[in-house]
PDB file of N, CA and C in Angstrom:
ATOM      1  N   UNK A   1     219.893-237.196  81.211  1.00  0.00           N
ATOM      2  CA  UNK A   1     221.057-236.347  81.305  1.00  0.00           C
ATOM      3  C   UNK A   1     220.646-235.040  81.973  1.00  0.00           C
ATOM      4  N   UNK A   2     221.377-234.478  83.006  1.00  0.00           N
ATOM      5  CA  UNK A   2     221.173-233.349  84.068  1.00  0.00           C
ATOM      6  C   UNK A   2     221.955-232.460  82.938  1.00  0.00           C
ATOM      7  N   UNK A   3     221.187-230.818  83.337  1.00  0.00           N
ATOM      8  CA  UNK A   3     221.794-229.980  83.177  1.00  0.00           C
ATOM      9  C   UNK A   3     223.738-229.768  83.061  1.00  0.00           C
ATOM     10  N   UNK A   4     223.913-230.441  84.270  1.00  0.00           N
ATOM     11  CA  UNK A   4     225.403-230.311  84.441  1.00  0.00           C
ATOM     12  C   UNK A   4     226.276-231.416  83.568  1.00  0.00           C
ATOM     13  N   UNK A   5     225.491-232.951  83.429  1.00  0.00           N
ATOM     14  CA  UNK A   5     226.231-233.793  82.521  1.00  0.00           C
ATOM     15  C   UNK A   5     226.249-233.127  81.162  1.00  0.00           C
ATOM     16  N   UNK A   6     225.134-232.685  80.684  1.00  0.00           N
ATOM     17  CA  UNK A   6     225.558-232.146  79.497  1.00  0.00           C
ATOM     18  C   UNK A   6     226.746-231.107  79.347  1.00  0.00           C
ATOM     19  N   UNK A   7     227.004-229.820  80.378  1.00  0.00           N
ATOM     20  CA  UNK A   7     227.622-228.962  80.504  1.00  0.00           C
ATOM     21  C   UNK A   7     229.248-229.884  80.313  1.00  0.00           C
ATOM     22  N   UNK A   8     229.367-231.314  81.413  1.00  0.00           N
ATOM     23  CA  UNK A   8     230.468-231.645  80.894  1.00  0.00           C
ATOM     24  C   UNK A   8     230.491-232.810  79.940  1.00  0.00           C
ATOM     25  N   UNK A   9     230.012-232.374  79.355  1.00  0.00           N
ATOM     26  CA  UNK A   9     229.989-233.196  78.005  1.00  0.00           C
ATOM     27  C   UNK A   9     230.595-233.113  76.473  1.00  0.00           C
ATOM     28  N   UNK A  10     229.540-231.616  76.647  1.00  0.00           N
ATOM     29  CA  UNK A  10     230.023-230.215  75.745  1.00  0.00           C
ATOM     30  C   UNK A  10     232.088-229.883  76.160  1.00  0.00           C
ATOM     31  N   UNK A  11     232.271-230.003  77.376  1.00  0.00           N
ATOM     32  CA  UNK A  11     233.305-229.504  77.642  1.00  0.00           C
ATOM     33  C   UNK A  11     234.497-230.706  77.395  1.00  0.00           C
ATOM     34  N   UNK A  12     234.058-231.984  77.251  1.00  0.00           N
ATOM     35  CA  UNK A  12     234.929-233.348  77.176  1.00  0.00           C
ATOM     36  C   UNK A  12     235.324-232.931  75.377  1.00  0.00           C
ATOM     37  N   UNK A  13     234.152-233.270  74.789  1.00  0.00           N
ATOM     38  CA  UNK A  13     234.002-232.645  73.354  1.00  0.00           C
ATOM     39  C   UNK A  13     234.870-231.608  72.831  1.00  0.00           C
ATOM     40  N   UNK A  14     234.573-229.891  73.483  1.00  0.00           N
ATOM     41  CA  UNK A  14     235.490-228.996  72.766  1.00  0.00           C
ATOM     42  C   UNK A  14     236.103-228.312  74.187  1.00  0.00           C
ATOM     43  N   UNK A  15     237.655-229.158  74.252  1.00  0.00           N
ATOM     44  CA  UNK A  15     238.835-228.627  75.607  1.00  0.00           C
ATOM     45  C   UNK A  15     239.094-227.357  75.574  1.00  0.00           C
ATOM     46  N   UNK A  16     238.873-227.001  74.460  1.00  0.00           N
ATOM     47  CA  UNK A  16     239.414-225.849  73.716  1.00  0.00           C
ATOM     48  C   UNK A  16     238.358-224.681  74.616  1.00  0.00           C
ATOM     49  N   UNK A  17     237.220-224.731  75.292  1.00  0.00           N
ATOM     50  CA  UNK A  17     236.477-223.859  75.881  1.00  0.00           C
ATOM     51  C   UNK A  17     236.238-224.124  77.055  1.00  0.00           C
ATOM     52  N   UNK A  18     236.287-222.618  77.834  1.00  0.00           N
ATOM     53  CA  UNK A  18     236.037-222.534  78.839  1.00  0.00           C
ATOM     54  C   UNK A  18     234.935-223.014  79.664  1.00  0.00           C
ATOM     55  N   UNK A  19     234.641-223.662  80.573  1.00  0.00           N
ATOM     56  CA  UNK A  19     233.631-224.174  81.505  1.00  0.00           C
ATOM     57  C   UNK A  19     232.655-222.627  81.678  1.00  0.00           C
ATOM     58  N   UNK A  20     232.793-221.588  81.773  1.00  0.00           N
ATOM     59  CA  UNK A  20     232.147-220.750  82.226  1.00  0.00           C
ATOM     60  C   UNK A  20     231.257-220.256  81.394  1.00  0.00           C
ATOM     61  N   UNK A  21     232.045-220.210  80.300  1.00  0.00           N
ATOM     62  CA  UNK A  21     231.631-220.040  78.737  1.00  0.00           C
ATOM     63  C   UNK A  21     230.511-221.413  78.027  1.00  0.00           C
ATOM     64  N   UNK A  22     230.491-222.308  78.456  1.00  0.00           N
ATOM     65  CA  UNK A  22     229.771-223.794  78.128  1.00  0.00           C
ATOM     66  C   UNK A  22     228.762-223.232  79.006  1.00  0.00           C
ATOM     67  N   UNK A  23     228.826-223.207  80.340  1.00  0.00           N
ATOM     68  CA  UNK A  23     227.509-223.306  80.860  1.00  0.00           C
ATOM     69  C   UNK A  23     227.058-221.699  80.446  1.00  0.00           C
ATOM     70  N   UNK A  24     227.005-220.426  80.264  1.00  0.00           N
ATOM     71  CA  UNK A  24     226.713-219.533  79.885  1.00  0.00           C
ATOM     72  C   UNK A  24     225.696-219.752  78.465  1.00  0.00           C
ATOM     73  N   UNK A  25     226.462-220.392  77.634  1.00  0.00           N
ATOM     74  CA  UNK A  25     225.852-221.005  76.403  1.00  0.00           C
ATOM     75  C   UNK A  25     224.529-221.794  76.795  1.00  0.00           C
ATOM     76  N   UNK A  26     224.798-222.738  77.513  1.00  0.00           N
ATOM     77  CA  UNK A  26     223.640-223.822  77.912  1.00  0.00           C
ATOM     78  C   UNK A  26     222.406-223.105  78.851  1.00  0.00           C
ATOM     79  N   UNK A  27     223.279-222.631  79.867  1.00  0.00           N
ATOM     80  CA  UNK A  27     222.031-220.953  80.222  1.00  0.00           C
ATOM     81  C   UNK A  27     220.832-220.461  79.001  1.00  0.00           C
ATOM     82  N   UNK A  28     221.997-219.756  78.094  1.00  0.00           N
ATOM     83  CA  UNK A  28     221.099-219.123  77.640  1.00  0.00           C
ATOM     84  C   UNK A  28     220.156-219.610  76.529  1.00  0.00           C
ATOM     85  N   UNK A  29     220.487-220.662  75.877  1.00  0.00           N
ATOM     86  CA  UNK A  29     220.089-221.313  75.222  1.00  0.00           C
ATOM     87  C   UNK A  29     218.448-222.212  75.695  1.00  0.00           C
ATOM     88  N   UNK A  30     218.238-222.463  76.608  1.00  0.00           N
ATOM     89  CA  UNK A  30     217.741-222.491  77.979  1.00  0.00           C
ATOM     90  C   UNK A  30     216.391-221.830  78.124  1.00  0.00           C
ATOM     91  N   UNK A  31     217.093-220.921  78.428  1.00  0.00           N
ATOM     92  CA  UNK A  31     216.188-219.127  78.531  1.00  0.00           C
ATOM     93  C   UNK A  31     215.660-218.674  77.366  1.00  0.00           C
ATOM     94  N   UNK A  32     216.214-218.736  76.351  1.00  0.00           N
ATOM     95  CA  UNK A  32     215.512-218.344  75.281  1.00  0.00           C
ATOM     96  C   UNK A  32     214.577-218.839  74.921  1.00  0.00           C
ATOM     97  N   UNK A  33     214.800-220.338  74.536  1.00  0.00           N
ATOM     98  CA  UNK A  33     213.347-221.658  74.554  1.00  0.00           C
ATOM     99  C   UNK A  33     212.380-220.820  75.368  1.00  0.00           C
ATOM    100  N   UNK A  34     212.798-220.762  76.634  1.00  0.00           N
ATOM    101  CA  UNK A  34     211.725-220.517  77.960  1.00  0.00           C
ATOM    102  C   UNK A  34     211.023-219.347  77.778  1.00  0.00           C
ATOM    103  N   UNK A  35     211.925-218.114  77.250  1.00  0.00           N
ATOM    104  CA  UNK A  35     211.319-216.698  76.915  1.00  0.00           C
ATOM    105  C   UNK A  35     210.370-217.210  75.603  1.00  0.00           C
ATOM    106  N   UNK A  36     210.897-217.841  74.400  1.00  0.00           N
ATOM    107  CA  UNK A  36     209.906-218.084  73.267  1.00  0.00           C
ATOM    108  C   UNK A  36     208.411-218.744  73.896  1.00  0.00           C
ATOM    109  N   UNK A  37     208.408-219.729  74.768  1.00  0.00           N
ATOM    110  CA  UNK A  37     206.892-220.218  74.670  1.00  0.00           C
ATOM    111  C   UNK A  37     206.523-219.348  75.721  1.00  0.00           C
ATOM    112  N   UNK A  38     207.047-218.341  76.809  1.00  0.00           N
ATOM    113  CA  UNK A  38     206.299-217.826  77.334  1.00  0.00           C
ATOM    114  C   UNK A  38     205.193-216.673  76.398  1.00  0.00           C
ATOM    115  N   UNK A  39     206.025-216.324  75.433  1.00  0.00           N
ATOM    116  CA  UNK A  39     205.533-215.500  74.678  1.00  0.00           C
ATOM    117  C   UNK A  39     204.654-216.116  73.686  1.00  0.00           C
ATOM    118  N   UNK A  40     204.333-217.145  73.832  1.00  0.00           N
ATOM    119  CA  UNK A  40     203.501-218.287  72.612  1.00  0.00           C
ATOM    120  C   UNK A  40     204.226-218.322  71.566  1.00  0.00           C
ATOM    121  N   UNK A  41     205.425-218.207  71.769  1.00  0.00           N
ATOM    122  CA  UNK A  41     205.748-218.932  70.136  1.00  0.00           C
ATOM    123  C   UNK A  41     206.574-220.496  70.276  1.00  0.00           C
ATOM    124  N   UNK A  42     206.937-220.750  69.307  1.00  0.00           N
ATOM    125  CA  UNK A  42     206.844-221.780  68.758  1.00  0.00           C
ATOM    126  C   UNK A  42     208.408-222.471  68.482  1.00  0.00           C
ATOM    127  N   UNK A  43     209.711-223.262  69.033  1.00  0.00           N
ATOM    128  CA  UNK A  43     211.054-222.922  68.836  1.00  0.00           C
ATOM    129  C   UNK A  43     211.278-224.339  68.449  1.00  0.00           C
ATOM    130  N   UNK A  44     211.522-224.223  66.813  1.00  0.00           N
ATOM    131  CA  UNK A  44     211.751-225.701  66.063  1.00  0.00           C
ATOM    132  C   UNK A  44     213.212-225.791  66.390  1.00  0.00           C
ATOM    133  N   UNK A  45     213.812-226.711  66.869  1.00  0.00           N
ATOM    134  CA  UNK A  45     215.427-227.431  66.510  1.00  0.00           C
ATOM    135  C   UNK A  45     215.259-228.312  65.360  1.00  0.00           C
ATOM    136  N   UNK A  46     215.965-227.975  64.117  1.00  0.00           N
ATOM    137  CA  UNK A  46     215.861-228.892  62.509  1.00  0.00           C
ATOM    138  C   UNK A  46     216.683-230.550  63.382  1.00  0.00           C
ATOM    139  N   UNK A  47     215.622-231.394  63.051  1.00  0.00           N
ATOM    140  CA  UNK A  47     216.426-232.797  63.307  1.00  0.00           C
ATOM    141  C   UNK A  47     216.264-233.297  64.487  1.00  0.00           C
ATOM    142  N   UNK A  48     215.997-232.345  65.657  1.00  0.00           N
ATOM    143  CA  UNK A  48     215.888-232.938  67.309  1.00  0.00           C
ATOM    144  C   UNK A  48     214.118-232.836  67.397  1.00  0.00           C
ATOM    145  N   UNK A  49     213.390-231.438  67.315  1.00  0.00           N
ATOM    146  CA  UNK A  49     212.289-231.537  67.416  1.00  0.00           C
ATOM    147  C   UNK A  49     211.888-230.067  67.990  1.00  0.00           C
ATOM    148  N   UNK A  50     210.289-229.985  68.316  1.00  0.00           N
ATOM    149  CA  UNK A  50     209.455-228.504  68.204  1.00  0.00           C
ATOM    150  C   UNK A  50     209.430-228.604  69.676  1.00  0.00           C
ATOM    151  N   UNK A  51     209.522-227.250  70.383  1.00  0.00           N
ATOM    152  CA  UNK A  51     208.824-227.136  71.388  1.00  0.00           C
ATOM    153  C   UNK A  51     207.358-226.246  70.787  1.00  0.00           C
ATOM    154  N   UNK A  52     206.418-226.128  71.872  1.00  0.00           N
ATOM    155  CA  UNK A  52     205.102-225.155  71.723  1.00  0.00           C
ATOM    156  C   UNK A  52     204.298-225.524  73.048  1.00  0.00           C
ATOM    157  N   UNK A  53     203.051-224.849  72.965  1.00  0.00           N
ATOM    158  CA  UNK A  53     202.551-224.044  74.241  1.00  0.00           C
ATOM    159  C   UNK A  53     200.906-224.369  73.587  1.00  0.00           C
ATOM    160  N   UNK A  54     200.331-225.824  74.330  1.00  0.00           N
ATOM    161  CA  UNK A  54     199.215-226.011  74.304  1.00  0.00           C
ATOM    162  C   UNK A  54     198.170-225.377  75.439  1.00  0.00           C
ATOM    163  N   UNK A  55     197.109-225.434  74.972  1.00  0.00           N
ATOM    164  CA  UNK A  55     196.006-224.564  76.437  1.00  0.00           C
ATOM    165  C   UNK A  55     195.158-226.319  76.564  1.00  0.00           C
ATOM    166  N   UNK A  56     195.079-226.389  77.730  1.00  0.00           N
ATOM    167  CA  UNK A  56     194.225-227.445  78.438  1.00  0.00           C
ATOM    168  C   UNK A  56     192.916-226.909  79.107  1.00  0.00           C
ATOM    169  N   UNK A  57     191.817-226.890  77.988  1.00  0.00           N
ATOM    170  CA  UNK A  57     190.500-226.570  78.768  1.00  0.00           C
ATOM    171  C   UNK A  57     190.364-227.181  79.968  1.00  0.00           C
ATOM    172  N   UNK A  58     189.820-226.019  81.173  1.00  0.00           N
ATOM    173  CA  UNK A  58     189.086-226.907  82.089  1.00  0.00           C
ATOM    174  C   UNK A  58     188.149-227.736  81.898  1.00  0.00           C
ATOM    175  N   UNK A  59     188.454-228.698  83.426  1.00  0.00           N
ATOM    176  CA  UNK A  59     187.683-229.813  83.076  1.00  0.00           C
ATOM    177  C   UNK A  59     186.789-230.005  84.465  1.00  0.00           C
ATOM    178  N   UNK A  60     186.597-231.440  84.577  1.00  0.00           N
ATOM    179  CA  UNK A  60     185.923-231.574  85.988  1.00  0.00           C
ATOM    180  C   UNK A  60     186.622-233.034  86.116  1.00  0.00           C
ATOM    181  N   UNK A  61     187.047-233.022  87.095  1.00  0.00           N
ATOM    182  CA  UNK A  61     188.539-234.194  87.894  1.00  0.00           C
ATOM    183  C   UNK A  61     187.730-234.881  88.881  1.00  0.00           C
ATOM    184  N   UNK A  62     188.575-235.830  89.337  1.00  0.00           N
ATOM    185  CA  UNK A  62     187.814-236.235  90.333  1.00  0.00           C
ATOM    186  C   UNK A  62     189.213-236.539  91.415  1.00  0.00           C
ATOM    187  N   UNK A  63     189.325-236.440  92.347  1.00  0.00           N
ATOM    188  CA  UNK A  63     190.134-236.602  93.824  1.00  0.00           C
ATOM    189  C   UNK A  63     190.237-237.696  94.010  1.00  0.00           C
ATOM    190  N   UNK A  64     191.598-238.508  93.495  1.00  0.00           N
ATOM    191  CA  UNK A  64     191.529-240.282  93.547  1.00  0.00           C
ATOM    192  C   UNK A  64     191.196-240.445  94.973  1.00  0.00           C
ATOM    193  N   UNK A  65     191.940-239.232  95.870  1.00  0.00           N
ATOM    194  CA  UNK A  65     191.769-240.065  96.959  1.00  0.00           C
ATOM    195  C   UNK A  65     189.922-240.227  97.825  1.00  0.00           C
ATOM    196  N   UNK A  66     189.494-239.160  98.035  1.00  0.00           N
ATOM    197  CA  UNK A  66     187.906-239.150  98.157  1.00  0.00           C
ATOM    198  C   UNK A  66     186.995-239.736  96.943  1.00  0.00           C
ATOM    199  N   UNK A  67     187.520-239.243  95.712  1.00  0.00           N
ATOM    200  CA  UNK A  67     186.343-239.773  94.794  1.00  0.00           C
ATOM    201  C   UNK A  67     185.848-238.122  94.216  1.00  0.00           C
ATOM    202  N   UNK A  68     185.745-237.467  95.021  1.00  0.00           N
ATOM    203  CA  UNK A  68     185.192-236.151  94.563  1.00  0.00           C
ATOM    204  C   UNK A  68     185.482-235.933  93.675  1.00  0.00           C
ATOM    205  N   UNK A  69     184.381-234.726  92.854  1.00  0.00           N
ATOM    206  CA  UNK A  69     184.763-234.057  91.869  1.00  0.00           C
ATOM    207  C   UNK A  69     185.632-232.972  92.128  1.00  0.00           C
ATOM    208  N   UNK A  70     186.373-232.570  91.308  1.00  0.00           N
ATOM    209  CA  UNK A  70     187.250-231.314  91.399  1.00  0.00           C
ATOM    210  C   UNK A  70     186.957-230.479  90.329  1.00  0.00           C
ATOM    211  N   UNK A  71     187.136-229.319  90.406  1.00  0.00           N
ATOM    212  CA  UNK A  71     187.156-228.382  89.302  1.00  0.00           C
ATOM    213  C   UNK A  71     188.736-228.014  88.659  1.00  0.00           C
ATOM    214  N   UNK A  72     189.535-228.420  87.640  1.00  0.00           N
ATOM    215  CA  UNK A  72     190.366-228.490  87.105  1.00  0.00           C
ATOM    216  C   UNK A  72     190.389-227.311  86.338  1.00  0.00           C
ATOM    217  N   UNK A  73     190.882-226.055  86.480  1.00  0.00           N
ATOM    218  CA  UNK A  73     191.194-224.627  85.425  1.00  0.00           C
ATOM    219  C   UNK A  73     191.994-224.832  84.357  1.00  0.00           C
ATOM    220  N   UNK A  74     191.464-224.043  83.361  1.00  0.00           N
ATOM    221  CA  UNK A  74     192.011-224.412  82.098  1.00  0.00           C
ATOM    222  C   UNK A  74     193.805-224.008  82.615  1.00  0.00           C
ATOM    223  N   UNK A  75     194.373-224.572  81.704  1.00  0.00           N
ATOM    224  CA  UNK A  75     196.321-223.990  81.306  1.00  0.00           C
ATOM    225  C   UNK A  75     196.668-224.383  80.516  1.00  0.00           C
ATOM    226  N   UNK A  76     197.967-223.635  80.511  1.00  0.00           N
ATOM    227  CA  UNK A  76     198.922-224.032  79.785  1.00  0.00           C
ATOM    228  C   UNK A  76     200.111-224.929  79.998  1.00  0.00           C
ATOM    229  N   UNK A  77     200.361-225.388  78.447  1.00  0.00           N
ATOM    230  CA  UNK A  77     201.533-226.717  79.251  1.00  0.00           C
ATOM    231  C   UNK A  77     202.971-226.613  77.735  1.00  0.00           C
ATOM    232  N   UNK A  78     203.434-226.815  78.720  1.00  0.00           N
ATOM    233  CA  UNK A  78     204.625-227.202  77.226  1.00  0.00           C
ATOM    234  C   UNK A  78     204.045-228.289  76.641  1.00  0.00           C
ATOM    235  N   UNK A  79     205.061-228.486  75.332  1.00  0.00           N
ATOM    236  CA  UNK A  79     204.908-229.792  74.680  1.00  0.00           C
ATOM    237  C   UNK A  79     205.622-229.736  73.485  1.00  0.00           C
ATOM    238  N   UNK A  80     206.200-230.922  73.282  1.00  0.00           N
ATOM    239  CA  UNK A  80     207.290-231.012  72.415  1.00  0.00           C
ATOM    240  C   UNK A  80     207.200-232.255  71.581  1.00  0.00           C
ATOM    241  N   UNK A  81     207.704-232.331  70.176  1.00  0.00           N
ATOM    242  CA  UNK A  81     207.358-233.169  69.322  1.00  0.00           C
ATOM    243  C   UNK A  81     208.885-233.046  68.746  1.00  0.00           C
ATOM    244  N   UNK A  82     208.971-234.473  68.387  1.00  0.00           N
ATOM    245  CA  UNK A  82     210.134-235.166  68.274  1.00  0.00           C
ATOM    246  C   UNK A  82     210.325-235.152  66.704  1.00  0.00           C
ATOM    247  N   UNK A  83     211.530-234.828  66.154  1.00  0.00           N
ATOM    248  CA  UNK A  83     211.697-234.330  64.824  1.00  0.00           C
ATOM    249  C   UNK A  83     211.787-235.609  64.256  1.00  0.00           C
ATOM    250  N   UNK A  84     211.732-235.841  62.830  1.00  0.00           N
ATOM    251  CA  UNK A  84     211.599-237.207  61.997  1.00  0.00           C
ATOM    252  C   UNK A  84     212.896-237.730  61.996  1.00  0.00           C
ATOM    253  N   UNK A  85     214.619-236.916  62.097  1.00  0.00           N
ATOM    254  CA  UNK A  85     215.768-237.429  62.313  1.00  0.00           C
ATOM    255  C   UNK A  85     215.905-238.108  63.467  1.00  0.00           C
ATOM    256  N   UNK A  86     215.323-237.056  64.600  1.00  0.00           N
ATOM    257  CA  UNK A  86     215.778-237.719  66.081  1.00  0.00           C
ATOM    258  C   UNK A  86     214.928-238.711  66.039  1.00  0.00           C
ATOM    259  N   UNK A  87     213.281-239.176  65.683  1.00  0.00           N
ATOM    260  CA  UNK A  87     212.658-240.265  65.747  1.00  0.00           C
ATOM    261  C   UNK A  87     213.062-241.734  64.763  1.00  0.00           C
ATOM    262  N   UNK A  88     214.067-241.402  63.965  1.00  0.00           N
ATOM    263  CA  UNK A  88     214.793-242.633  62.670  1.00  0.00           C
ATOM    264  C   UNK A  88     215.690-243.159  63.369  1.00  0.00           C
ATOM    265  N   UNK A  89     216.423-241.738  64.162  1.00  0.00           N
ATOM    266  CA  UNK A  89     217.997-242.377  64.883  1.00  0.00           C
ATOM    267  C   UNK A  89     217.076-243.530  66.205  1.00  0.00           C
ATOM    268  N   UNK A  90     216.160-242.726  66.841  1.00  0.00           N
ATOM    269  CA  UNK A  90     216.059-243.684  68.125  1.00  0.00           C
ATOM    270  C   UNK A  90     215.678-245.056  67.315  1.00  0.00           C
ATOM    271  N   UNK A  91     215.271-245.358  66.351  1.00  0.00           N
ATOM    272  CA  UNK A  91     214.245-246.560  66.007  1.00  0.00           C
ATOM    273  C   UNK A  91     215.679-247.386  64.865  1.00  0.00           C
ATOM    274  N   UNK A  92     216.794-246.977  65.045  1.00  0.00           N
ATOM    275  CA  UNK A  92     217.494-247.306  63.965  1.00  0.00           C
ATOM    276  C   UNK A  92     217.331-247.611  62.606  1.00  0.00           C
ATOM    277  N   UNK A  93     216.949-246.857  61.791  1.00  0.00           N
ATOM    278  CA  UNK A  93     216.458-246.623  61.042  1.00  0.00           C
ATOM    279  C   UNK A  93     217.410-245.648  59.766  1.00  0.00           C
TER     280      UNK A  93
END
C-alpha cells in the first residue's frame, strides 16, 4: 500500500473529512516516526509494532562483481519489529 492508497482509504472510511486534512495527518504522523529515530529513540505502535535505530559495525564486503574486498562503514539502519497482535492477525490466530 502507497502512501496515497492509504490517504484514500482513510478518506473511503471517514467521508466526514477532508482530503487535505487526511493527508496532513498521514504527513505528520510520518515525520514524527522519522524525527523520533533520527533522534535515537524508539516509537512503539501498541498492536502493529516498534520502530528503532540499529548501528551496523563496519565490516569488510566483498564486490560481487570483481570479487574484491570492500571496506563497508559502520551505520545506521531502521528496523522494525512486528507487535504480537499484528503477528496473531497475519498467522490467524
Amino acid at each position: 500500500m502507497t502512501k496515497s492508497e492509504l490517504i484514500a482509504h482513510l478518506l473511503d472510511e471517514n467521508p466526514h473529512l477532508y482530503q487535505r486534512d487526511v493527508e496532513r495527518i498521514v504527513s505528520t504522523i510520518f515525520e514524527e516516526i522519522s524525527h523520533a529515530l533520527i533522534n535515537g529513540n524508539r516509537v512503539e505502535l501498541r498492536g502493529f509494532g516498534a520502530f528503532s535505530v540499529k548501528k551496523r559495525e563496519a565490516r569488510l564486503g566483498r564486490n560481487p562483481r570483481t570479487g574484491d574486498a570492500v571496506e563497508v562503514p559502520s551505520k545506521y539502519v531502521p528496523y522494525f519489529k512486528t507487535g504480537k497482535l499484528l503477528r496473531d492477525r497475519l498467522n490467524n490466530k
